[in-house]
C-alpha atoms as a PDB file:
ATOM      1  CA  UNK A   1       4.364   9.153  -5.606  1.00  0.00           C
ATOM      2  CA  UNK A   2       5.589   7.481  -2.923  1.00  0.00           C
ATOM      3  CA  UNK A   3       4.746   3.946  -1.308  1.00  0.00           C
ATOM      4  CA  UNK A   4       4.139   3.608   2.932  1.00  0.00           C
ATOM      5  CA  UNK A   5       6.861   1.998   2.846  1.00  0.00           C
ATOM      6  CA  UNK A   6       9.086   4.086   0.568  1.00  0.00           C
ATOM      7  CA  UNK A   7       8.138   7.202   2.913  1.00  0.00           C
ATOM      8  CA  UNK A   8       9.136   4.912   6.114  1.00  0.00           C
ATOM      9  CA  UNK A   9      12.353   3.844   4.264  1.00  0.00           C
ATOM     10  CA  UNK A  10      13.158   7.762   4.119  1.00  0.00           C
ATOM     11  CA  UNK A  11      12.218   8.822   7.654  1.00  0.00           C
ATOM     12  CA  UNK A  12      14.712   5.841   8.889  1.00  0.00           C
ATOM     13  CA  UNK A  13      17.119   7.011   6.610  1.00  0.00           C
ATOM     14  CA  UNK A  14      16.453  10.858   7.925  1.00  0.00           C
ATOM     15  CA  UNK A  15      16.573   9.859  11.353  1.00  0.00           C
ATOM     16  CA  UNK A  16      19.711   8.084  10.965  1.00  0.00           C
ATOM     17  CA  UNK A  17      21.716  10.499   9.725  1.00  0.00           C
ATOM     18  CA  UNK A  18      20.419  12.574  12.600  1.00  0.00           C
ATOM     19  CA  UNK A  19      21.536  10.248  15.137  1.00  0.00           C
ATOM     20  CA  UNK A  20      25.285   9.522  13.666  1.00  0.00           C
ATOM     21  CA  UNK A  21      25.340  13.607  13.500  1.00  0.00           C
ATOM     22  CA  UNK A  22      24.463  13.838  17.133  1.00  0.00           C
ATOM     23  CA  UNK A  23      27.225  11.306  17.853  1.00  0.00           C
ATOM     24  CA  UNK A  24      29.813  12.892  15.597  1.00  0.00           C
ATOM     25  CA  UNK A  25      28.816  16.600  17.117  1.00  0.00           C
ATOM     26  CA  UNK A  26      29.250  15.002  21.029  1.00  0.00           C
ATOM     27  CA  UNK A  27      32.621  13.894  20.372  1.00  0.00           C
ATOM     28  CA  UNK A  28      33.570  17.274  18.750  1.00  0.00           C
ATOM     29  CA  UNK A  29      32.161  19.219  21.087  1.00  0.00           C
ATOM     30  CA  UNK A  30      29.644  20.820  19.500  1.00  0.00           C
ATOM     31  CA  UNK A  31      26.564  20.682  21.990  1.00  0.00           C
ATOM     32  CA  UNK A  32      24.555  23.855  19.660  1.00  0.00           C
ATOM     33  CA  UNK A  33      24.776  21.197  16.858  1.00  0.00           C
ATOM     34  CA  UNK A  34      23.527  18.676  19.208  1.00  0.00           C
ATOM     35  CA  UNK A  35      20.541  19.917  19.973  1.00  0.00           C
ATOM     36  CA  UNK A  36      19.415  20.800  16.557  1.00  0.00           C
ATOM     37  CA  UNK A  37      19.540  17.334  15.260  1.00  0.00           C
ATOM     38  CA  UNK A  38      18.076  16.633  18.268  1.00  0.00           C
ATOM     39  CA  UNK A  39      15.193  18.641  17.910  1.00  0.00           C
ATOM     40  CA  UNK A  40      15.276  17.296  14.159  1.00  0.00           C
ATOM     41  CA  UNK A  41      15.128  13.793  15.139  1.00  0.00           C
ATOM     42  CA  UNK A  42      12.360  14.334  17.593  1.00  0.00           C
ATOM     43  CA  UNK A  43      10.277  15.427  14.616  1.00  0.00           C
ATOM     44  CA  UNK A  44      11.495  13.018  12.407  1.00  0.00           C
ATOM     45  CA  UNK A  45      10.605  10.157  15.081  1.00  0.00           C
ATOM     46  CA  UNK A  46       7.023  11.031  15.813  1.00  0.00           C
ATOM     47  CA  UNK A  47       6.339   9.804  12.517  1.00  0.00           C
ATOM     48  CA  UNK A  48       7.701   6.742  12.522  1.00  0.00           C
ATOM     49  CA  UNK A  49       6.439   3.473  14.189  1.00  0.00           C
ATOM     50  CA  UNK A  50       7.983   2.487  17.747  1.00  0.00           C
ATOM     51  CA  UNK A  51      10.720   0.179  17.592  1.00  0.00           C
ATOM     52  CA  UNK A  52      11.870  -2.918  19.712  1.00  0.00           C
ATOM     53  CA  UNK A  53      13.549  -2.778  22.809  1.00  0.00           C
ATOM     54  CA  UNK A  54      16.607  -4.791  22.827  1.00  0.00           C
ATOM     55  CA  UNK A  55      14.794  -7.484  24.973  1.00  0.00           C
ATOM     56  CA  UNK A  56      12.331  -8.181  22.297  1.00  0.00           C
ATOM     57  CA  UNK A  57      14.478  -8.676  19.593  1.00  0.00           C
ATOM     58  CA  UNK A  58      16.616 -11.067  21.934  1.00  0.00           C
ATOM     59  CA  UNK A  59      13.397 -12.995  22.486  1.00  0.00           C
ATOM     60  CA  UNK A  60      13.565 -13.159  18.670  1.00  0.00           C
ATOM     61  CA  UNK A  61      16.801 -14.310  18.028  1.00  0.00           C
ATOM     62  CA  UNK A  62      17.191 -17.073  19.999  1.00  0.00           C
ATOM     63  CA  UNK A  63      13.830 -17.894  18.535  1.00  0.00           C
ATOM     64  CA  UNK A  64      14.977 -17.695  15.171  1.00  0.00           C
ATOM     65  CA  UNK A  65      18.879 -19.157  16.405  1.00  0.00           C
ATOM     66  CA  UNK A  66      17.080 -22.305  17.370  1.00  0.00           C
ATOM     67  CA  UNK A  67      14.433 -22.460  14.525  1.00  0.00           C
ATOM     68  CA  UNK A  68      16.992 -22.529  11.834  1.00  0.00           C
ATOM     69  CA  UNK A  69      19.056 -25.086  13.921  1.00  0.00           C
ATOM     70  CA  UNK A  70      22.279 -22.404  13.973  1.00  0.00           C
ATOM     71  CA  UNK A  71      25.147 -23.848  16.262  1.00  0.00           C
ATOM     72  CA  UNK A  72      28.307 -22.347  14.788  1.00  0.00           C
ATOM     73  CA  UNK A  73      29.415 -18.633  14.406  1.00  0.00           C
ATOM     74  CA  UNK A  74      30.001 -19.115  10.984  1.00  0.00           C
ATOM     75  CA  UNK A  75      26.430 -19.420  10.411  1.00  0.00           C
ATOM     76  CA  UNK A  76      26.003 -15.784  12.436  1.00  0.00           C
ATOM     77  CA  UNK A  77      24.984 -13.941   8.714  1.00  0.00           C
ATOM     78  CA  UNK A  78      22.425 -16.397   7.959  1.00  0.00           C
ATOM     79  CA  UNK A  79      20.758 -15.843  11.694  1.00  0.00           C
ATOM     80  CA  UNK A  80      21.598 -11.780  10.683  1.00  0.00           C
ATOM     81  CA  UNK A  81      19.507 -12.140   7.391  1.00  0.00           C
ATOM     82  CA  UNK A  82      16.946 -13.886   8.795  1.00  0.00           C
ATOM     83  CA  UNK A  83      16.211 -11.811  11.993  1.00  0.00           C
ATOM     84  CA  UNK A  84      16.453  -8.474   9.472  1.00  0.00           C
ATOM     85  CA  UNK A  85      13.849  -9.443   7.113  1.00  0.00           C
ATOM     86  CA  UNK A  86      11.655 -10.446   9.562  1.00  0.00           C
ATOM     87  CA  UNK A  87      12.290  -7.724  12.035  1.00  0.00           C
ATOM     88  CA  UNK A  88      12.349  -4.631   8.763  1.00  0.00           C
ATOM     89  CA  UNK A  89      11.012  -1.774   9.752  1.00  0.00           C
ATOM     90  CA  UNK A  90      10.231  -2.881  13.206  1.00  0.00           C
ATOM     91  CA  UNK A  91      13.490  -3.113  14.957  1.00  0.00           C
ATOM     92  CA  UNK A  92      16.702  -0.789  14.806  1.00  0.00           C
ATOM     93  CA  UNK A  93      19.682  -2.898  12.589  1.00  0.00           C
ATOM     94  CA  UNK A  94      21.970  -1.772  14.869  1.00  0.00           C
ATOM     95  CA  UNK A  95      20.425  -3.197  17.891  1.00  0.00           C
ATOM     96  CA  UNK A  96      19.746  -6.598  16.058  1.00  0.00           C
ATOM     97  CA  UNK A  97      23.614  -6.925  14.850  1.00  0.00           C
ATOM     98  CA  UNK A  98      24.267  -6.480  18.597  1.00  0.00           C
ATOM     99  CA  UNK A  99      21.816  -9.000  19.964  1.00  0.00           C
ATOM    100  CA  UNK A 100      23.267 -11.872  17.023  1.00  0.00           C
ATOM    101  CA  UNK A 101      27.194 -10.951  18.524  1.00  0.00           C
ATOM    102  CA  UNK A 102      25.855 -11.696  22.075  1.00  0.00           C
ATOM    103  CA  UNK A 103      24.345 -14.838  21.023  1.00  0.00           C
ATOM    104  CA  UNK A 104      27.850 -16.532  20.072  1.00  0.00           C
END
């Protein structure tokens, strides 16, 4: 039996593989393949919670950059760890490691 939060763990995990297959199937040129996993992650999507927008999570991170007092790039993974626990399950990773590289 599975946990909330074990199920949610899976549907991200489902929906991301449907989303790097979308990418992988518009560079070869495979638009029939597209739409499946697009279809597929439609599905997939109405089941899991609404994530940030990108300006939300920026909001965040500078929050969080100036809360923990980070100045220096070499503190970027501690910012990174911070901002993902926090932001689990609400935000996309990907979006989050792009918002920290903007910051410095």
């Amino acid at each position: 039996i599975l946990t909330d939060e074990d199920v949610l763990a899976v549907l991200s995990r489902l929906a991301k593989q449907r989303k790097d297959s979308v990418e992988q199937f518009k560079k070869g040129g495979r638009e029939d393949l597209v739409k499946e996993e697009e279809a597929e992650l439609a599905i997939l999507e109405t089941y899991l919670p609404k994530l940030m927008d990108r300006s939300e999570v920026e909001k965040i991170a500078k929050s969080k950059k100036e809360e923990l007092a980070i100045i220096d790039v070499a503190q970027k993974g501690l910012l990174m760890s911070a901002l993902m626990k926090e932001l689990k399950g609400k935000a996309d990773g990907s979006v989050v490691k792009e918002v920290v590289d903007s910051l410095f």
